[in-house]
C-alpha atoms as a PDB file:
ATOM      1  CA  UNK A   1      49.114 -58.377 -21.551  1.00  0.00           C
ATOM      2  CA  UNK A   2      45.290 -58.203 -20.993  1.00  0.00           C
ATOM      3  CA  UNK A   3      43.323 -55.839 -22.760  1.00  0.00           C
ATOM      4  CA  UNK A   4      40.091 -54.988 -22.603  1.00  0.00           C
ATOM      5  CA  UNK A   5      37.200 -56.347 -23.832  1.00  0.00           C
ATOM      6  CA  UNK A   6      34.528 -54.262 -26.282  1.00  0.00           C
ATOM      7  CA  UNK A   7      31.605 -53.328 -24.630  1.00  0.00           C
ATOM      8  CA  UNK A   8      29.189 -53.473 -27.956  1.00  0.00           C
ATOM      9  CA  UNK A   9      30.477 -57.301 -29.006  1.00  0.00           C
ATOM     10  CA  UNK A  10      27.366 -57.433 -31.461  1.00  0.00           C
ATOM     11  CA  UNK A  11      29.146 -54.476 -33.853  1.00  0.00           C
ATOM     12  CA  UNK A  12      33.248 -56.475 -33.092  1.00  0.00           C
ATOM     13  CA  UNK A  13      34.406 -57.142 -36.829  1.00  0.00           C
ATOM     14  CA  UNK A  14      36.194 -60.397 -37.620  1.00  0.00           C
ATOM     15  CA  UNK A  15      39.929 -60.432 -37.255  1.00  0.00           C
ATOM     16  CA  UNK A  16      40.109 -61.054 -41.246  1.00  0.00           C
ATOM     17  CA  UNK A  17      37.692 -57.758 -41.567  1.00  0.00           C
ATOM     18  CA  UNK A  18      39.708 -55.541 -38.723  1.00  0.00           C
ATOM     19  CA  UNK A  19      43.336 -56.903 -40.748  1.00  0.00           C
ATOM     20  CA  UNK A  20      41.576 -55.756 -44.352  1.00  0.00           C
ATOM     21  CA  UNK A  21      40.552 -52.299 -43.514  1.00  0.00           C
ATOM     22  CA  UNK A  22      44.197 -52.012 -42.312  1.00  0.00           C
ATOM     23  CA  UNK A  23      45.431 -53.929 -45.377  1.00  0.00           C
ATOM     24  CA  UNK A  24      43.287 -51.157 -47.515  1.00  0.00           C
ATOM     25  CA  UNK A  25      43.264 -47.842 -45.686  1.00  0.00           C
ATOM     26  CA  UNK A  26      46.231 -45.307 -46.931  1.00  0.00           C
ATOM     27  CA  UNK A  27      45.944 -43.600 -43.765  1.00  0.00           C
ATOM     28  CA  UNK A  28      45.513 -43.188 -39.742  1.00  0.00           C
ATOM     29  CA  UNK A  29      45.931 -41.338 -36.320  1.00  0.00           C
ATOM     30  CA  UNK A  30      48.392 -42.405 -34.159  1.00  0.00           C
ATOM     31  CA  UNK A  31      48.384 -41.555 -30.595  1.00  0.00           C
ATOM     32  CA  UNK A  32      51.414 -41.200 -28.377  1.00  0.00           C
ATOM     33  CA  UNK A  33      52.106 -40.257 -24.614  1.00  0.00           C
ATOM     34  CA  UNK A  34      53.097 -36.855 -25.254  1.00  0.00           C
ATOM     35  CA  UNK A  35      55.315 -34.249 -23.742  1.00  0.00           C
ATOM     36  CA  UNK A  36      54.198 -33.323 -20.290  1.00  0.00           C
ATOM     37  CA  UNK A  37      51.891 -36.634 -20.395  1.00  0.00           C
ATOM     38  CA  UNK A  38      49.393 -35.065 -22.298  1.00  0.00           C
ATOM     39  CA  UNK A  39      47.989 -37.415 -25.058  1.00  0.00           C
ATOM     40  CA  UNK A  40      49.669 -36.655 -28.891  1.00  0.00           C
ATOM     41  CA  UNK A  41      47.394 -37.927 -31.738  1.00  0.00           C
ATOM     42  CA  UNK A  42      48.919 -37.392 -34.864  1.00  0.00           C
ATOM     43  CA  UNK A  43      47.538 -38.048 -39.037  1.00  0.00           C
ATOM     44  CA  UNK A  44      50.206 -40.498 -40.475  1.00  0.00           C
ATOM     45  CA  UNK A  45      50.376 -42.174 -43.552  1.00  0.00           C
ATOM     46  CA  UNK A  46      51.463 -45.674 -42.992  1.00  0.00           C
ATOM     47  CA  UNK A  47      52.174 -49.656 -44.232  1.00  0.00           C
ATOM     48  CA  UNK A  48      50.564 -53.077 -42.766  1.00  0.00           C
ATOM     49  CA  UNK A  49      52.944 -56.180 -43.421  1.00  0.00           C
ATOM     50  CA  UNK A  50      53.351 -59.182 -41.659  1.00  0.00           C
ATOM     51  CA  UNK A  51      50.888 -57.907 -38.522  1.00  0.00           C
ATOM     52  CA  UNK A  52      52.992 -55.148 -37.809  1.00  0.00           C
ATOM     53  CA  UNK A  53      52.556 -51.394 -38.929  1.00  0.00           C
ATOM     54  CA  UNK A  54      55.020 -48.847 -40.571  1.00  0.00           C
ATOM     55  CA  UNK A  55      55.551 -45.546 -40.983  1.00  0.00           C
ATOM     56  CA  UNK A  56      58.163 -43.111 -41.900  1.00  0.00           C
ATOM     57  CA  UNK A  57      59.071 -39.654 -40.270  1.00  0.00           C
ATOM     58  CA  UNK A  58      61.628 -36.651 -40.000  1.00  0.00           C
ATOM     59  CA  UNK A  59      64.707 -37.436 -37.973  1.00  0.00           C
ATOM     60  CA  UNK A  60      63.529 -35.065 -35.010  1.00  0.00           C
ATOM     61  CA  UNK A  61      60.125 -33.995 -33.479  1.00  0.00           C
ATOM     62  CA  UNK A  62      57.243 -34.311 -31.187  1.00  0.00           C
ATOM     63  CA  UNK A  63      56.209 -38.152 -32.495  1.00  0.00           C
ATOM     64  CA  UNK A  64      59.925 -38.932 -32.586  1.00  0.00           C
ATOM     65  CA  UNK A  65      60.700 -37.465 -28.608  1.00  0.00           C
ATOM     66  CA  UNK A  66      56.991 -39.456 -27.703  1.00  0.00           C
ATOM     67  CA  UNK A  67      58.231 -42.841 -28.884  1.00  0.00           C
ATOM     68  CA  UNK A  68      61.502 -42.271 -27.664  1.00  0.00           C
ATOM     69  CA  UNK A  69      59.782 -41.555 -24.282  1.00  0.00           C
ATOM     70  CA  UNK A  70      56.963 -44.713 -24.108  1.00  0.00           C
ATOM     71  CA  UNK A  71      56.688 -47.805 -26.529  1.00  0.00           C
ATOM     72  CA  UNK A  72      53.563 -47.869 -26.013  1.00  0.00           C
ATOM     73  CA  UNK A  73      50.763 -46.765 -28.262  1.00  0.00           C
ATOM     74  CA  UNK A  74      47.391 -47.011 -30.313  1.00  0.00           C
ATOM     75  CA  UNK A  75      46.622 -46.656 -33.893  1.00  0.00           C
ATOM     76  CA  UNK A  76      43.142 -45.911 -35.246  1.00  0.00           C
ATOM     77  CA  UNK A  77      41.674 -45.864 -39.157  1.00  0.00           C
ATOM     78  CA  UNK A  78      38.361 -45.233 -39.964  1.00  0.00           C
ATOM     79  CA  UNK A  79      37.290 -47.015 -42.949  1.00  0.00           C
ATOM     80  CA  UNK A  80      33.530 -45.655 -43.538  1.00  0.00           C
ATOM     81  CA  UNK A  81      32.281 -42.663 -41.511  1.00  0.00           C
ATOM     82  CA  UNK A  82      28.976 -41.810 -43.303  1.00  0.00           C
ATOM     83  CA  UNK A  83      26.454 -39.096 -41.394  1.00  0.00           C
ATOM     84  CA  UNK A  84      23.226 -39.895 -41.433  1.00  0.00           C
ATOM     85  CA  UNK A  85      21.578 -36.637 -39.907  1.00  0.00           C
ATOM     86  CA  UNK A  86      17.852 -38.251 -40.241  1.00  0.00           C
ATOM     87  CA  UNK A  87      18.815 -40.839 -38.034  1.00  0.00           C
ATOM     88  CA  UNK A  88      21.102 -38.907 -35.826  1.00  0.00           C
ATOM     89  CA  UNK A  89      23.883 -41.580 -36.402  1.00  0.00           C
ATOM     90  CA  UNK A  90      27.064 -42.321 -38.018  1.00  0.00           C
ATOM     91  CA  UNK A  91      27.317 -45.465 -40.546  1.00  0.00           C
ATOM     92  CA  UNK A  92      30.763 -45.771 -39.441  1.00  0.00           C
ATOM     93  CA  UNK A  93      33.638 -48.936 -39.441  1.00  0.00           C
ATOM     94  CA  UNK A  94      37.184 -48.891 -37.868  1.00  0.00           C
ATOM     95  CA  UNK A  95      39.862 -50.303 -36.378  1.00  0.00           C
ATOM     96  CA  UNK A  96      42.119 -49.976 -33.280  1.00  0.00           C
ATOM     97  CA  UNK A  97      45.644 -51.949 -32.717  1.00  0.00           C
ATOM     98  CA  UNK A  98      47.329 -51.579 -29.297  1.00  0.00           C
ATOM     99  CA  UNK A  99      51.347 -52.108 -29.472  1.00  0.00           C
ATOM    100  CA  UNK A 100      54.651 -51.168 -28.739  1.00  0.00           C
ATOM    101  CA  UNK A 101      56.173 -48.466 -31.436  1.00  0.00           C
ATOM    102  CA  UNK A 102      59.749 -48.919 -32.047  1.00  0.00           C
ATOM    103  CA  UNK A 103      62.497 -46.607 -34.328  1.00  0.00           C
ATOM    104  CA  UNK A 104      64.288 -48.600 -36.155  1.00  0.00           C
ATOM    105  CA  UNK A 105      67.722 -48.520 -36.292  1.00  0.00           C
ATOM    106  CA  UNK A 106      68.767 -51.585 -38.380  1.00  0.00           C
ATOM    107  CA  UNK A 107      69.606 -49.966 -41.876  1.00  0.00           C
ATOM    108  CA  UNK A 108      68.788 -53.077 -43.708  1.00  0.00           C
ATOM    109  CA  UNK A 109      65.322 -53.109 -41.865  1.00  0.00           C
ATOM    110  CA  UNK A 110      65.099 -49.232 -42.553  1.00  0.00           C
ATOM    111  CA  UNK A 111      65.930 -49.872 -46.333  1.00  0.00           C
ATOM    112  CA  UNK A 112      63.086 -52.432 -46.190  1.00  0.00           C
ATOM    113  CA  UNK A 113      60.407 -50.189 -44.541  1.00  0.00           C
ATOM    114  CA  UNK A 114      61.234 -47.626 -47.397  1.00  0.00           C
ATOM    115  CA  UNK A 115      60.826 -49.963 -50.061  1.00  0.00           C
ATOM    116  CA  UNK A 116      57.370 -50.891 -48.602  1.00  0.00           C
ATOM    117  CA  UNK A 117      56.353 -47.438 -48.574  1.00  0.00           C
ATOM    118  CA  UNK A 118      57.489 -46.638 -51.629  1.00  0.00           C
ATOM    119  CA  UNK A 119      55.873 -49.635 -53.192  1.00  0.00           C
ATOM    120  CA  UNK A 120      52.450 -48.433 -51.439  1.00  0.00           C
ATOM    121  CA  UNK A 121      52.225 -45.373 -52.212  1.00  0.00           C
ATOM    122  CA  UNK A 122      53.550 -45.079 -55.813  1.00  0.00           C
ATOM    123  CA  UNK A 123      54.085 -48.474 -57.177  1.00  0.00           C
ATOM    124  CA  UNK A 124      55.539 -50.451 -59.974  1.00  0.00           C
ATOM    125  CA  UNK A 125      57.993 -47.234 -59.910  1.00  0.00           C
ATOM    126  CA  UNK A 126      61.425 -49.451 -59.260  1.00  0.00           C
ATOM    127  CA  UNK A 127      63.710 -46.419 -61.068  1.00  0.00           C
ATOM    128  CA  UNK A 128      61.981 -43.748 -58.979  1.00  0.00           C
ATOM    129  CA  UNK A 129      62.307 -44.906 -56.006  1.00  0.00           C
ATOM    130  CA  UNK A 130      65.619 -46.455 -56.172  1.00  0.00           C
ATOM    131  CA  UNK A 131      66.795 -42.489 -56.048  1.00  0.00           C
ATOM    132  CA  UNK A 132      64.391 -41.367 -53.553  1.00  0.00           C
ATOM    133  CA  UNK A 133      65.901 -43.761 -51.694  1.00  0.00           C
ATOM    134  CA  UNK A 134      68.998 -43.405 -52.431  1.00  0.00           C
ATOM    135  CA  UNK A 135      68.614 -39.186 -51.715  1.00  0.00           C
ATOM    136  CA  UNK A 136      66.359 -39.433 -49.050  1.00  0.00           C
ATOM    137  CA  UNK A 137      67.181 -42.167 -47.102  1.00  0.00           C
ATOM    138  CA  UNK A 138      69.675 -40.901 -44.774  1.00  0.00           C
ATOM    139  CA  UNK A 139      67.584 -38.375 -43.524  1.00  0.00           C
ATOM    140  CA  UNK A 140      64.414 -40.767 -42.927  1.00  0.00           C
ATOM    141  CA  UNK A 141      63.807 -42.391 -39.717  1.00  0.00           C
ATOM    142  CA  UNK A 142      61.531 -45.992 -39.841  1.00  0.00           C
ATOM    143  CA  UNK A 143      59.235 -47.065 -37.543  1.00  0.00           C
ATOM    144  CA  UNK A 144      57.715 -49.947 -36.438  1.00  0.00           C
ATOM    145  CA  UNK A 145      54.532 -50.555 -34.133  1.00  0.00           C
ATOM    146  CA  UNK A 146      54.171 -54.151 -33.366  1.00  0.00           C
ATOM    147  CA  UNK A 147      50.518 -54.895 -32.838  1.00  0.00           C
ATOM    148  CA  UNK A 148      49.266 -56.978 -29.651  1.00  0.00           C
ATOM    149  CA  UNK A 149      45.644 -56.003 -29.630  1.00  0.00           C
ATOM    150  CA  UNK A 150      43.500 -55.490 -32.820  1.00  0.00           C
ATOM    151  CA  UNK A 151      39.849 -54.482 -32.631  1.00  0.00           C
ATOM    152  CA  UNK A 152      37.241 -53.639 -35.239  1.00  0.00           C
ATOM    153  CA  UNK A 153      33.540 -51.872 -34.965  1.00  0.00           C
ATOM    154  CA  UNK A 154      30.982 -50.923 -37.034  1.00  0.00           C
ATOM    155  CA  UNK A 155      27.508 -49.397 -36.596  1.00  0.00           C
ATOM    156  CA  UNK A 156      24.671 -51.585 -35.745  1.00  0.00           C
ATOM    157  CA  UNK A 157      22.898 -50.438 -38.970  1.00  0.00           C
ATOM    158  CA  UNK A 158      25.472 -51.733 -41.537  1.00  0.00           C
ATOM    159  CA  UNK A 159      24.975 -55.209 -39.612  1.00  0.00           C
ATOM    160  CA  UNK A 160      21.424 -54.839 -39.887  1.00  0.00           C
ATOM    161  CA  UNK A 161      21.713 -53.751 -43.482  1.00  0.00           C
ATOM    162  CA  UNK A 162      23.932 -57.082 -44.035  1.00  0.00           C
ATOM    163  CA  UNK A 163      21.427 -58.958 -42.211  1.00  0.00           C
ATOM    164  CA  UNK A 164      18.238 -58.249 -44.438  1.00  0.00           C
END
């Protein structure tokens, strides 16, 4: 698959930088093809591990019907977003990945996803989430979102700022 180039190739952050922001951040949009083929761009909490992304969601819903629909789809984190009115600019730094978003059905790979969640989000908390897990579980559904294309941009100042 060929995807397009960015424009701005001066502000493109490093792979290393693009797969730490996503290594760091807690939290993204992720945008779907939507009922009626109208774009859906949901907030989702989510994982990064071994270049692919994670997430976790009710058994039944708009996201759910949308990647049910199209595999394909786009995840975006900002990382710094920092107005600068004076200048009329944004010191801003974030990252795109293009891939195909999959539910997973595999309850050993759905067990897994949980525990990396869990781990995230609240961690060294083994007890805990051994019974969210073990109450929850059933009525979770994994996903996965394989990641083809990843991209990574930041403002022209913060280079500049680097630079001097």
């Amino acid at each position: 698959m060929e995807f397009r180039e960015m424009r701005r190739k001066r502000q493109l952050l490093s792979q290393d930088e693009s797969l730490s922001i996503l290594e760091s951040a807690t939290a993204g949009t992720l945008a779907l093809l939507g009922d009626n083929d109208y774009p859906y761009a949901v907030p989702i909490s989510y994982v990064y591990a071994d270049g692919k992304l994670f997430f976790h969601s009710a058994m039944a819903g708009h996201k759910v019907d949308a990647i049910r629909k199209c595999d394909k789809a786009s995840f975006c984190v900002i990382a710094q977003d920092e107005v600068h009115p004076e200048k009329y600019t944004t010191f801003f730094r974030s990252v795109i990945a293009f891939g195909r978003i999959h539910i997973i059905e595999d309850e050993r790979e759905k067990l897994e996803v949980a525990k990396l969640l869990g781990n995230r989000y609240n961690p060294n908390q083994d007890e805990a989430l051994q019974k969210e897990i073990e109450s929850g579980l059933s009525r979770m559904l994994a996903i996965r979102f394989d990641i083809e294309h990843l991209t990574g941009k930041e403002a022209i100042e913060l280079i500049r700022q680097r630079q001097h």
